[in-house]
N, C-alpha and C. Protein backbone atom coordinates (compact mmCIF):
# COMPACT_ATOMS: atom_id res chain seq x y z
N UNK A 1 0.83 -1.17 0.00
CA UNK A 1 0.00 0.00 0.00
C UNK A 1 0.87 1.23 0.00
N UNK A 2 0.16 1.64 -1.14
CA UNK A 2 1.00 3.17 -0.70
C UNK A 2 0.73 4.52 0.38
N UNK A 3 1.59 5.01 0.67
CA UNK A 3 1.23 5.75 2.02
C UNK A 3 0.93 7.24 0.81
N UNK A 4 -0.15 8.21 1.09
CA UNK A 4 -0.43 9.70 0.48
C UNK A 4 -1.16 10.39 1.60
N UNK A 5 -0.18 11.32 1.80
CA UNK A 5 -0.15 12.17 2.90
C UNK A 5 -1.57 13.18 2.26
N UNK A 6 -2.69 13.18 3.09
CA UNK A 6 -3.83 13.69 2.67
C UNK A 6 -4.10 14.63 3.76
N UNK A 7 -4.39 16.15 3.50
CA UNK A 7 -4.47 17.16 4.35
C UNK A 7 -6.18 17.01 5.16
N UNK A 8 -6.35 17.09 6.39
CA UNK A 8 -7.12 17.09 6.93
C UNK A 8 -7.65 15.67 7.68
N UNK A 9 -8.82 15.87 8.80
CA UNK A 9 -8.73 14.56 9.53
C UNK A 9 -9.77 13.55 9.33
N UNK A 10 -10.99 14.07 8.10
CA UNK A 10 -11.93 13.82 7.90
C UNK A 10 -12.26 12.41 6.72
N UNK A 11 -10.43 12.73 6.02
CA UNK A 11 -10.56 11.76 4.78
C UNK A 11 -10.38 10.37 5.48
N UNK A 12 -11.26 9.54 4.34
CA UNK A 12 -11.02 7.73 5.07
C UNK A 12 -9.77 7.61 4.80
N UNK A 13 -9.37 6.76 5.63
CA UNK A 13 -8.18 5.92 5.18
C UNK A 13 -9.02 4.78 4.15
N UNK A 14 -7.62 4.72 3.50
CA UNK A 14 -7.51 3.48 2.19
C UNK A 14 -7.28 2.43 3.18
N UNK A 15 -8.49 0.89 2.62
CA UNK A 15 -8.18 0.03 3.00
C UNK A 15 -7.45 -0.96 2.00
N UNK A 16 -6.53 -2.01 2.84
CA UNK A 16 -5.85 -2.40 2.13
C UNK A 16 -6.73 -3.99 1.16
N UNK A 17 -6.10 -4.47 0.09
CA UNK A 17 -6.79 -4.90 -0.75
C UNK A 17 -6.30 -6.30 -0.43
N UNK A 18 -7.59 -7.10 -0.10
CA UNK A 18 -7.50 -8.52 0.36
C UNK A 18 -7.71 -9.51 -0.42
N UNK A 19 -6.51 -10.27 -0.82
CA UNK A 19 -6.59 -11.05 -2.24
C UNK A 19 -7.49 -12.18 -1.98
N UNK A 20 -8.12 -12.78 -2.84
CA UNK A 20 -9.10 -13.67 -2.27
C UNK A 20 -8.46 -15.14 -2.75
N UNK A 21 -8.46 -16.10 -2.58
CA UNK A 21 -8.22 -17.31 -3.81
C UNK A 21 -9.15 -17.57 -4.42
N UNK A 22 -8.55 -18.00 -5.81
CA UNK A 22 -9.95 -18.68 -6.95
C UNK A 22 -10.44 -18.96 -6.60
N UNK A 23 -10.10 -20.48 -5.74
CA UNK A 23 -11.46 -21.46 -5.66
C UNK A 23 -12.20 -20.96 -4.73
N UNK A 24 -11.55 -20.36 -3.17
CA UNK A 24 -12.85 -19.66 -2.14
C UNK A 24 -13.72 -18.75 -3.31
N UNK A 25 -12.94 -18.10 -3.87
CA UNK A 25 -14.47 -17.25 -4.84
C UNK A 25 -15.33 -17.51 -5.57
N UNK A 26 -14.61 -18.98 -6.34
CA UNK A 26 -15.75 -19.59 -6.90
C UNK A 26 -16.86 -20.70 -5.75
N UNK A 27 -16.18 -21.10 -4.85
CA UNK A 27 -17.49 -21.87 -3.33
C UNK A 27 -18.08 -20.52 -3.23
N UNK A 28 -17.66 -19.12 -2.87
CA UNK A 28 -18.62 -18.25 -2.74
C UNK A 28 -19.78 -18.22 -3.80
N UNK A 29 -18.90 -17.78 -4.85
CA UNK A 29 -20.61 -17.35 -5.58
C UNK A 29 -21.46 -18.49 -6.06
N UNK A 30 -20.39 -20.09 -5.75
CA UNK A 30 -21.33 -21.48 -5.85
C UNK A 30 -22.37 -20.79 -5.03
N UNK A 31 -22.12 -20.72 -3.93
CA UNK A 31 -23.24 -21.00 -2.30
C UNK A 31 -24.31 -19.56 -2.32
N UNK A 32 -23.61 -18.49 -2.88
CA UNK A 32 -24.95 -17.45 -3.06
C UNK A 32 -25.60 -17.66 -4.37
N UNK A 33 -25.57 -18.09 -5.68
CA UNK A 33 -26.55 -18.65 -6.50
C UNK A 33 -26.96 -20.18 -6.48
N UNK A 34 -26.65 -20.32 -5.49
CA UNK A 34 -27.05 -21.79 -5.76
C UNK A 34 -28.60 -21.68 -5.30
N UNK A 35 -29.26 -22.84 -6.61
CA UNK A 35 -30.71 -23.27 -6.27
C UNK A 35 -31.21 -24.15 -5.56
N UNK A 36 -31.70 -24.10 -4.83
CA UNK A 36 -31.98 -24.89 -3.24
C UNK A 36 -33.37 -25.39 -3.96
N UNK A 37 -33.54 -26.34 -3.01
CA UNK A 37 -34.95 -27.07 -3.47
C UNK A 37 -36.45 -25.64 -3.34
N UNK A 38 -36.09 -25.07 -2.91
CA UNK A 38 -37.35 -23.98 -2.45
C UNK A 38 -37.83 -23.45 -3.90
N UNK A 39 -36.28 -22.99 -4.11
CA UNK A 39 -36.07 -22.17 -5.49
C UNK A 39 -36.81 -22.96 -6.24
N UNK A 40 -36.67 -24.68 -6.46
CA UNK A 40 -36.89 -24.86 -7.21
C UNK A 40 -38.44 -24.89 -7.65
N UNK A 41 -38.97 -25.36 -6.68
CA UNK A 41 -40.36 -25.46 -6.20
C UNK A 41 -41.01 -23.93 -6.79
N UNK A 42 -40.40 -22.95 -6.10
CA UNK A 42 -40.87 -22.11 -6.73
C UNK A 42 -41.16 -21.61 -8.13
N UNK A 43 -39.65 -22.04 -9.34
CA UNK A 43 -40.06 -21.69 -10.27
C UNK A 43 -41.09 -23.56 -11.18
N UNK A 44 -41.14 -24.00 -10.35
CA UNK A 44 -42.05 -25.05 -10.70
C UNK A 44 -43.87 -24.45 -10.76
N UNK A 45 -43.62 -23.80 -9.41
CA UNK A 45 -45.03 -23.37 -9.25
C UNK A 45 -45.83 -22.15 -10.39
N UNK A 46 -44.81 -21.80 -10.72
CA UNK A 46 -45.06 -20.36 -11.79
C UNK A 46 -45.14 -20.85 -12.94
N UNK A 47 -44.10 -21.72 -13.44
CA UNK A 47 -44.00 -22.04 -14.60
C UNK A 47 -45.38 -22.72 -14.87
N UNK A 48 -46.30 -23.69 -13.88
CA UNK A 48 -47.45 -24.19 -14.12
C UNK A 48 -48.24 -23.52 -14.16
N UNK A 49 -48.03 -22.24 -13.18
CA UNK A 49 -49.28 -21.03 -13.22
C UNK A 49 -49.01 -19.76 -14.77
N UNK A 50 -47.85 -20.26 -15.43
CA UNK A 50 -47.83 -19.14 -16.41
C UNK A 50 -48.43 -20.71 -17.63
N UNK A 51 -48.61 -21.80 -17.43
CA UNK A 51 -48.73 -22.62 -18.44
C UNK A 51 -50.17 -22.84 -18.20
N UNK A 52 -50.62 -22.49 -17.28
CA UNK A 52 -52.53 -22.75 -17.09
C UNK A 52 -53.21 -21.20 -17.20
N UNK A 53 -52.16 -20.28 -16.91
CA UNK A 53 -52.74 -18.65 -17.42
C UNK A 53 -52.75 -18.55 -18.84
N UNK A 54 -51.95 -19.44 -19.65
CA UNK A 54 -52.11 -19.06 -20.84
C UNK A 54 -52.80 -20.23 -21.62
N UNK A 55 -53.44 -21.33 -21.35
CA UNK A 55 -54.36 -22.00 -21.69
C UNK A 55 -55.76 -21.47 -21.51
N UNK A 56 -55.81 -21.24 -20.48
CA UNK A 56 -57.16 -20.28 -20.07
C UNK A 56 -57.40 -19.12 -20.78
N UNK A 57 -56.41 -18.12 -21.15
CA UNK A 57 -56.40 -16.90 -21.86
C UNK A 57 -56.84 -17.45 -23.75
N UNK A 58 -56.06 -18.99 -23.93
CA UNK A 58 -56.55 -19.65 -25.39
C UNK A 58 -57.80 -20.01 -25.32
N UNK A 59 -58.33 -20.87 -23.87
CA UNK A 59 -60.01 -21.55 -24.24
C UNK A 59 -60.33 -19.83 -24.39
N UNK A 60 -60.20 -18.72 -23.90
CA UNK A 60 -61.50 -17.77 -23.81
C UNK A 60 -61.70 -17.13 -25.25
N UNK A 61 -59.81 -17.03 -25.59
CA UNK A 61 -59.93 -16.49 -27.05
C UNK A 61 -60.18 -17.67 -27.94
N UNK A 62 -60.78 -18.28 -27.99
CA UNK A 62 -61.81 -19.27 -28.62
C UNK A 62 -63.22 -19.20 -28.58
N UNK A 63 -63.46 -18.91 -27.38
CA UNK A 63 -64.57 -19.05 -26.81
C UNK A 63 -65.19 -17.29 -27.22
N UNK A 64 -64.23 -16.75 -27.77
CA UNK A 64 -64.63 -15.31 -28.11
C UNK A 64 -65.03 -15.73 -29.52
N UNK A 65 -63.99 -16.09 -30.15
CA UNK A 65 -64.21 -16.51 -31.70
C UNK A 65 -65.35 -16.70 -32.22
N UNK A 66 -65.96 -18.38 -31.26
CA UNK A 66 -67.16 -18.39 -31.69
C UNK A 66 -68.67 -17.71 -31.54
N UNK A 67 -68.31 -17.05 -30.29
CA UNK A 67 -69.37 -16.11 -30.03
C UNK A 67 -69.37 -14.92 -31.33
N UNK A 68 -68.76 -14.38 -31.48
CA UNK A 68 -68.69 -13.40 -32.94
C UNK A 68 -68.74 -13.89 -33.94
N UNK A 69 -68.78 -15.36 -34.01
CA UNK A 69 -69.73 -16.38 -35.29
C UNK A 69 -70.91 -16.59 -35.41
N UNK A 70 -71.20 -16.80 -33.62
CA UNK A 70 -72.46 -17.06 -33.46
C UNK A 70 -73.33 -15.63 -34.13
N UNK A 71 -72.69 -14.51 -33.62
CA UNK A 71 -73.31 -13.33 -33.58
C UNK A 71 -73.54 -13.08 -35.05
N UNK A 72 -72.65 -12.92 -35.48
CA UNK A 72 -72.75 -12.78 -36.93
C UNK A 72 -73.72 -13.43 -37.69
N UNK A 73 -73.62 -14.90 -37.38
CA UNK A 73 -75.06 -15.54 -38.30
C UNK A 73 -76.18 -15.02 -37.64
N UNK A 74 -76.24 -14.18 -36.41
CA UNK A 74 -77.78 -14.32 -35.68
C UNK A 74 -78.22 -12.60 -36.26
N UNK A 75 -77.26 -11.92 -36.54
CA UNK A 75 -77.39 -10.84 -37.39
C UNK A 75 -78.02 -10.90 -38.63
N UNK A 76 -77.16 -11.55 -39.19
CA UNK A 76 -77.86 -11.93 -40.55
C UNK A 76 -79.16 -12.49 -40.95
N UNK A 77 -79.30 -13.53 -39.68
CA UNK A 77 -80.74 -13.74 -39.96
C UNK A 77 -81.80 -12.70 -39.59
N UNK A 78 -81.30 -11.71 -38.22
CA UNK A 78 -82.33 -11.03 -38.17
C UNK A 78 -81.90 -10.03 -38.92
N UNK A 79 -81.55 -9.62 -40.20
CA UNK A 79 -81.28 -8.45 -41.22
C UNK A 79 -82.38 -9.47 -41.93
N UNK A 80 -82.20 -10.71 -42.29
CA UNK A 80 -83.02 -11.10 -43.38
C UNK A 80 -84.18 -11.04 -43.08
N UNK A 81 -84.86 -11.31 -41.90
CA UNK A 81 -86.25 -10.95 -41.13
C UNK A 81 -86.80 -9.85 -41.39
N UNK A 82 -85.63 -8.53 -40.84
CA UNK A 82 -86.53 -7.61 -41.33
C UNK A 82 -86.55 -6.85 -41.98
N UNK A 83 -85.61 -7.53 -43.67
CA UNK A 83 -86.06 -7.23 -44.90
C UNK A 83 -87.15 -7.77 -45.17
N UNK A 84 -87.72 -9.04 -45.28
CA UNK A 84 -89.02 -9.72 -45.28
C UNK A 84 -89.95 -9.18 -44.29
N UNK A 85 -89.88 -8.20 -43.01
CA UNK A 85 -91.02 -7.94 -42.74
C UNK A 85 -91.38 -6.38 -43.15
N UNK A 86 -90.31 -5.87 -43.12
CA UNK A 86 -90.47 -4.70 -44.61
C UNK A 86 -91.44 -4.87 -45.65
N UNK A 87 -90.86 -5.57 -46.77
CA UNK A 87 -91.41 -6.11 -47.67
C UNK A 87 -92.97 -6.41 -47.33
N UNK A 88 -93.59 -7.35 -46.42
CA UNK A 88 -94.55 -8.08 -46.07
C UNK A 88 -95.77 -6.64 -45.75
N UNK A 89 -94.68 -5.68 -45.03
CA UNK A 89 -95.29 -3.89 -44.48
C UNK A 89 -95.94 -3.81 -45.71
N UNK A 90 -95.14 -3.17 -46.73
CA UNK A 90 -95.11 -2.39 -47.46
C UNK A 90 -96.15 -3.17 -49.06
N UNK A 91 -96.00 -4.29 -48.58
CA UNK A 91 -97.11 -4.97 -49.73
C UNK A 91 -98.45 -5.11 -48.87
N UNK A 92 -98.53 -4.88 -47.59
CA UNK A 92 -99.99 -5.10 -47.24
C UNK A 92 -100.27 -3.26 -47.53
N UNK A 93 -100.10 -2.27 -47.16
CA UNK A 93 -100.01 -0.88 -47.26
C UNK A 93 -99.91 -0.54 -48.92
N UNK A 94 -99.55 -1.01 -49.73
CA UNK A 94 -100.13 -0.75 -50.88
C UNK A 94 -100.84 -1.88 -51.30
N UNK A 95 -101.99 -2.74 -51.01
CA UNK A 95 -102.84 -3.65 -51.19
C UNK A 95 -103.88 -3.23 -50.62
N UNK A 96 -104.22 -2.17 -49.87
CA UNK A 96 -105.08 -1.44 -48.88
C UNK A 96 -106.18 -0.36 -49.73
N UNK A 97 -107.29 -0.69 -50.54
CA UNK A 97 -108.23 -0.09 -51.40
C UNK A 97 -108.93 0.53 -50.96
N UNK A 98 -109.15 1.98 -50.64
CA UNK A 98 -110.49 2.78 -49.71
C UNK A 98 -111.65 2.40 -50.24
N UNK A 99 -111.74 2.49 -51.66
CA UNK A 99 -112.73 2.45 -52.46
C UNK A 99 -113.48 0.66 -51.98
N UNK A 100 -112.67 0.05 -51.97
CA UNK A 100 -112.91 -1.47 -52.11
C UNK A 100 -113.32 -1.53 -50.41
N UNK A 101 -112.91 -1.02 -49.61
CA UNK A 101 -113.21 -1.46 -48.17
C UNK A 101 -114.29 -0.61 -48.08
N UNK A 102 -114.93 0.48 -49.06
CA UNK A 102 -116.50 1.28 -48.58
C UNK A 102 -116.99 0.38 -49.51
N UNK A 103 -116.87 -0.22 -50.36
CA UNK A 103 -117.53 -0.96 -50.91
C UNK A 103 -118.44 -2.12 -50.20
N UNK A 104 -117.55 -3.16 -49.25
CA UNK A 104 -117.61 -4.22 -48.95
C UNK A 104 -118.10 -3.85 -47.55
N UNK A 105 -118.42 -2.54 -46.83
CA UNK A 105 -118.51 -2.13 -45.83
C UNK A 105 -119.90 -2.09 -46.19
N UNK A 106 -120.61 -1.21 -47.17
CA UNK A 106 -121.84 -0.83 -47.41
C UNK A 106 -122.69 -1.88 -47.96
N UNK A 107 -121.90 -3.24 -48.77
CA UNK A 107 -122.66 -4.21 -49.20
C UNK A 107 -122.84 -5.01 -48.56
N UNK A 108 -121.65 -5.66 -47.72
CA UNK A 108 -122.13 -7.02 -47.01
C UNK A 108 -122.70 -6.46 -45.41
N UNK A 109 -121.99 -5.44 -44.83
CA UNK A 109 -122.27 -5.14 -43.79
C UNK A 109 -123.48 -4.09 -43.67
N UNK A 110 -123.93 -3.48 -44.65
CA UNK A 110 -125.00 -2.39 -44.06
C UNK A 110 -124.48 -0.75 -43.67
N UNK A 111 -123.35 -1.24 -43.87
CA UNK A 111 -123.06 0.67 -43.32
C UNK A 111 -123.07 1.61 -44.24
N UNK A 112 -123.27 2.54 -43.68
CA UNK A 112 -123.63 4.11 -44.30
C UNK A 112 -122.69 5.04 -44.29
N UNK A 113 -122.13 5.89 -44.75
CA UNK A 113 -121.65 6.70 -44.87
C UNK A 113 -122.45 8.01 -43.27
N UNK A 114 -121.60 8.41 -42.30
CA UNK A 114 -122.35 9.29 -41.73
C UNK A 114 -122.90 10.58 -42.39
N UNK A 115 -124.11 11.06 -42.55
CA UNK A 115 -124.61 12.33 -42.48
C UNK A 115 -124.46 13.61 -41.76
N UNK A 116 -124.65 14.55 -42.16
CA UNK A 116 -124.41 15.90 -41.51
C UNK A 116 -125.23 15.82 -40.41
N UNK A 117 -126.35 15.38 -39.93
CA UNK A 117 -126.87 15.21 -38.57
C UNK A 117 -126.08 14.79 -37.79
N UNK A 118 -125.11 13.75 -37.81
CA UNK A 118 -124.96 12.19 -37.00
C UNK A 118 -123.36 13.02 -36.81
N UNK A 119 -122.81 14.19 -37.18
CA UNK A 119 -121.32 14.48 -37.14
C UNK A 119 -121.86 15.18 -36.02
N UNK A 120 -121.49 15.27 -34.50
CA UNK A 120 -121.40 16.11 -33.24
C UNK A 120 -119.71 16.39 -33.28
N UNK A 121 -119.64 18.02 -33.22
CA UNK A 121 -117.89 18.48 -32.96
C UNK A 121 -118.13 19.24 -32.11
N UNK A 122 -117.28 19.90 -30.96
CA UNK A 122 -117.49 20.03 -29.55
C UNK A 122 -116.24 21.17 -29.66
N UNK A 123 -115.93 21.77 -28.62
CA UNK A 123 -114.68 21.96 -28.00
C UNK A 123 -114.08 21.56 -26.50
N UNK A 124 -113.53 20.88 -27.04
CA UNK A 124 -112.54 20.37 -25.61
C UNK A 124 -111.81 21.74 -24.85
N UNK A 125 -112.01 21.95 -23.84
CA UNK A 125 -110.96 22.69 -22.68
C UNK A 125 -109.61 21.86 -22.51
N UNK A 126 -109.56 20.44 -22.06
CA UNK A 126 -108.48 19.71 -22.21
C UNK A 126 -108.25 18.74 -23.05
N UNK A 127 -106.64 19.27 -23.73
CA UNK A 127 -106.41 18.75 -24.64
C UNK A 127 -106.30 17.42 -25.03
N UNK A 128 -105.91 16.98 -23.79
CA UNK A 128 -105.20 15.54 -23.87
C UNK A 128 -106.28 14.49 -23.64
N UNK A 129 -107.64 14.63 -22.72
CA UNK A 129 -108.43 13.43 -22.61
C UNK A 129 -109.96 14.06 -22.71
N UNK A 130 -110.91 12.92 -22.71
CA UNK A 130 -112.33 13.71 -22.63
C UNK A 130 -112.71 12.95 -21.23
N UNK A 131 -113.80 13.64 -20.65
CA UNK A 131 -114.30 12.65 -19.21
C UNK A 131 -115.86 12.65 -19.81
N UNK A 132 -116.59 11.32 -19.88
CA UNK A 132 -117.43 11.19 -19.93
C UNK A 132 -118.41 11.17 -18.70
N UNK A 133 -119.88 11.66 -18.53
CA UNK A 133 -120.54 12.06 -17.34
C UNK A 133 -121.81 11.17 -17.88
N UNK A 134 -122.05 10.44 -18.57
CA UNK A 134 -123.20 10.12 -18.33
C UNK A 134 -123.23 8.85 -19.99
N UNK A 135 -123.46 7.95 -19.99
CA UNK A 135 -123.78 6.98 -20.88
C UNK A 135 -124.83 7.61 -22.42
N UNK A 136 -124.11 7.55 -23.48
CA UNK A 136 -124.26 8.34 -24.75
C UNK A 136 -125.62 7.57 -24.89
N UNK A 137 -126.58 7.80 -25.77
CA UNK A 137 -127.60 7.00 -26.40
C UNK A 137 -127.15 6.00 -28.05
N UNK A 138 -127.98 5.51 -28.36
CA UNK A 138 -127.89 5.27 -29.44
C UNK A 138 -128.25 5.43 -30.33
């Protein structure tokens, strides 16, 4: 060691440098990495829990798959539904004859067209309902 005269009382002293032998250094860092049965256990336990986390994470992304198959055909059928009940609308609504339903109203059934007597128009105070007070005639 070399001696360096260093001003003041505060500086460390230099310690001196303790040669180690090979082999004690290699039993050392044997005995601080070494894997002990605990260790091992442990990465046993993970490795099964990272090999059943990622089976589980595959059934679900499967289990997603077919649900957005399922979905998809159940779309489609109900798009095709209610193009056909469109269609089914829109052909009864133009199949609908005024002429033909006063026709069949006045022939088989008897009805009349109302008269200017038989029209009663009123004014309501409230808008939204009427209250009836007494049983209409006929």
């Amino acid at each position: 060691m070399r001696e360096d005269y260093v001003y003041g009382n505060a500086v460390r002293k230099r310690q001196e440098e303790v040669e180690i032998h090979p082999i004690r250094l290699e039993r050392e860092l044997n005995r601080k990495f070494r894997l002990t049965v605990s260790n091992w256990m442990m990465i046993g336990v993970l490795t099964v829990g990272l090999v059943l986390s990622v089976l589980y994470s595959m059934n679900l992304q499967s289990e997603i798959s077919v649900a957005d198959k399922e979905y998809a055909a159940l779309y489609n059928s109900y798009a095709a539904l209610r193009d056909a009940n469109n269609n089914v609308e829109e052909n009864l609504e133009n199949s609908i004859n005024s002429e033909e339903i006063r026709r069949i109203a006045s022939e088989q059934y008897g009805m009349k067209l109302a008269g200017e007597g038989q029209i009663v128009t009123y004014a309501a105070d409230k808008a939204d309902y009427t209250e009836q007070y007494s049983v209409v005639d006929d």
